[in-house]
C-alpha atoms as a PDB file:
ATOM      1  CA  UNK A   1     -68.637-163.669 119.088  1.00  0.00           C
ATOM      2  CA  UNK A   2     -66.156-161.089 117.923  1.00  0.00           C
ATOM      3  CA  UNK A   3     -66.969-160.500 114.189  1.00  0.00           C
ATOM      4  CA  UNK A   4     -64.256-158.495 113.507  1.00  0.00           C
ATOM      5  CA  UNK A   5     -61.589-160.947 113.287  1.00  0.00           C
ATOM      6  CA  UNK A   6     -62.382-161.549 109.993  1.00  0.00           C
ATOM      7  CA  UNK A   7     -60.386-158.627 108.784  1.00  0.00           C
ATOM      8  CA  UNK A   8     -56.723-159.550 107.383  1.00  0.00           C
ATOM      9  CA  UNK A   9     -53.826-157.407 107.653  1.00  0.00           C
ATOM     10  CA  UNK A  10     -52.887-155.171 105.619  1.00  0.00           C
ATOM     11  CA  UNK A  11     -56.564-153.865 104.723  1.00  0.00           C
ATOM     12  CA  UNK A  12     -56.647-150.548 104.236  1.00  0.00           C
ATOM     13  CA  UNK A  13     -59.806-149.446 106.421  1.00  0.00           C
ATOM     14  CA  UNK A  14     -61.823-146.616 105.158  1.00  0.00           C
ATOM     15  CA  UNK A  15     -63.195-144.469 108.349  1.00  0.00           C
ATOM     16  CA  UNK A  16     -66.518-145.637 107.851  1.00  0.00           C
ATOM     17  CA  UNK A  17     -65.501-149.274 107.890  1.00  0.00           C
ATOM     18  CA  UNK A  18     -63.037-148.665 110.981  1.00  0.00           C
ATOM     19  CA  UNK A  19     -66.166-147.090 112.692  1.00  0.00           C
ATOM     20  CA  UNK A  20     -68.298-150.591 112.008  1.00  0.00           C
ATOM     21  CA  UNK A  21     -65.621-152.778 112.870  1.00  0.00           C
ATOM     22  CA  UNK A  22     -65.194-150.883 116.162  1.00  0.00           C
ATOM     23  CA  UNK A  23     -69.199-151.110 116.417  1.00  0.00           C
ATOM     24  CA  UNK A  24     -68.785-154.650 116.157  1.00  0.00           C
ATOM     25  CA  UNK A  25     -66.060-155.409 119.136  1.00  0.00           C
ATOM     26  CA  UNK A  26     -68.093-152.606 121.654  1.00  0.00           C
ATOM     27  CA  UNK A  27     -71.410-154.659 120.757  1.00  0.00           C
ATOM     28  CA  UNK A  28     -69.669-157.847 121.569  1.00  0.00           C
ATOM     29  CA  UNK A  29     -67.985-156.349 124.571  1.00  0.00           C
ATOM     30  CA  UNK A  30     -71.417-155.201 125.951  1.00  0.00           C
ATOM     31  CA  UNK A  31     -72.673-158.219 125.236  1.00  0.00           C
ATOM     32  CA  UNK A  32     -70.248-160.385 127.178  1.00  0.00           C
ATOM     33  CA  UNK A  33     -70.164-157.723 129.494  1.00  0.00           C
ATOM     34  CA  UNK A  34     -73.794-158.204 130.253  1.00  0.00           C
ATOM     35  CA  UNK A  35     -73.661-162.227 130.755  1.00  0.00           C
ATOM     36  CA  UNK A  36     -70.672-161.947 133.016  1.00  0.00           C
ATOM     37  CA  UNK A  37     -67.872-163.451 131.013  1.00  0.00           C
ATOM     38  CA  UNK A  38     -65.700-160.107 131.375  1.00  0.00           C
ATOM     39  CA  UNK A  39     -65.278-160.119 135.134  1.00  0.00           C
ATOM     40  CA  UNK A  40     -62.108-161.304 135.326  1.00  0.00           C
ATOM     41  CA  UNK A  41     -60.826-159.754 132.490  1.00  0.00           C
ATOM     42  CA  UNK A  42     -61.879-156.275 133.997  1.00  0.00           C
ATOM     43  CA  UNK A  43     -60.946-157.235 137.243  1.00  0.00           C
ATOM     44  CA  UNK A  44     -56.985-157.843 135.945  1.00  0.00           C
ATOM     45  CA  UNK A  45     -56.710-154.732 133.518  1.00  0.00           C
ATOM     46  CA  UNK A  46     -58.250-152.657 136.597  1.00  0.00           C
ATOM     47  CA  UNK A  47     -55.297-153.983 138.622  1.00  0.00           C
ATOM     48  CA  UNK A  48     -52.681-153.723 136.151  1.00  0.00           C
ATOM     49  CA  UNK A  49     -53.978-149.935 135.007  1.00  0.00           C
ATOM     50  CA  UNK A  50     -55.218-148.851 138.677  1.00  0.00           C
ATOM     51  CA  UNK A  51     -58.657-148.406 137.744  1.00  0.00           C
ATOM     52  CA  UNK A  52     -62.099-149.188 139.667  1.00  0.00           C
ATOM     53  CA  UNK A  53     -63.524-151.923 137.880  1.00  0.00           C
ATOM     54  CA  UNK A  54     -66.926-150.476 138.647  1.00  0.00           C
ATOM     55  CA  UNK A  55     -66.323-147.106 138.299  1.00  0.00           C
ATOM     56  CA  UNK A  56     -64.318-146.786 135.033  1.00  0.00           C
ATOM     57  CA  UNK A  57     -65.939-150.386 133.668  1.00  0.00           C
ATOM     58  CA  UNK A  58     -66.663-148.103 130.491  1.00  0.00           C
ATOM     59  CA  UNK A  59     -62.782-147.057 130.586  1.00  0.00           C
ATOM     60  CA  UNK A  60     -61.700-150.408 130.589  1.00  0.00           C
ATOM     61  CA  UNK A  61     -64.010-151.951 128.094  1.00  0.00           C
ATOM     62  CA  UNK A  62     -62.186-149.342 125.771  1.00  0.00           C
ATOM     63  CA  UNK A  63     -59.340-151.113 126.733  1.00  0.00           C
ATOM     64  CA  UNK A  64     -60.461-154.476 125.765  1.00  0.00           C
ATOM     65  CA  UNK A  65     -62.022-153.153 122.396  1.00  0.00           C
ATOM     66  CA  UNK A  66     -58.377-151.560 121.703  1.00  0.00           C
ATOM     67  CA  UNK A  67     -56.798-154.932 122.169  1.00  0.00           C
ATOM     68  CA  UNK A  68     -59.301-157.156 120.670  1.00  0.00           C
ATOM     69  CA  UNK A  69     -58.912-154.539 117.230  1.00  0.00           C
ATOM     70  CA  UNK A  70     -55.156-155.403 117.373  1.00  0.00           C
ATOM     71  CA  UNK A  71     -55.420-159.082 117.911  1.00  0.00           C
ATOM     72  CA  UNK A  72     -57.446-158.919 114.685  1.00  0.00           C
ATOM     73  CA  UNK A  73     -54.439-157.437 112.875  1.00  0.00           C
ATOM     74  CA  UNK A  74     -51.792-159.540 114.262  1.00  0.00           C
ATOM     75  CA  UNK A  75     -53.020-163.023 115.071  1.00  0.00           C
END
């Protein structure tokens, strides 16, 4: 599942490490993505953001990567 809620707050992240953690949510992402379990999750931030949950999936999985990195920060 998502591997990078490991990291604490307060870590400083180094680029390179920012760049794997991120690796780590879009890999997750594409893989939930890919066995359906995002649909309704895409389906409500395309209504709230007026998207095309088709269209600009890849626009909202950002989206969802964004969130998930501050959930690891904050929860």
């Amino acid at each position: 599942m998502f591997l990078a809620s490991t990291i604490k707050t307060g870590i400083d992240m180094s680029n390179d490490y920012y760049d794997y953690v991120m690796e780590l949510i879009y890999q997750d992402i594409d893989d939930e993505d890919e066995k359906g379990l995002l649909d309704d999750k895409i389906n409500t931030l395309a209504k709230e953001h007026s998207l095309h949950a088709d269209d600009e999936r890849d626009d909202i999985k950002v989206k969802i990567a964004e969130e998930r990195l501050r959930e690891s920060f904050y929860e």
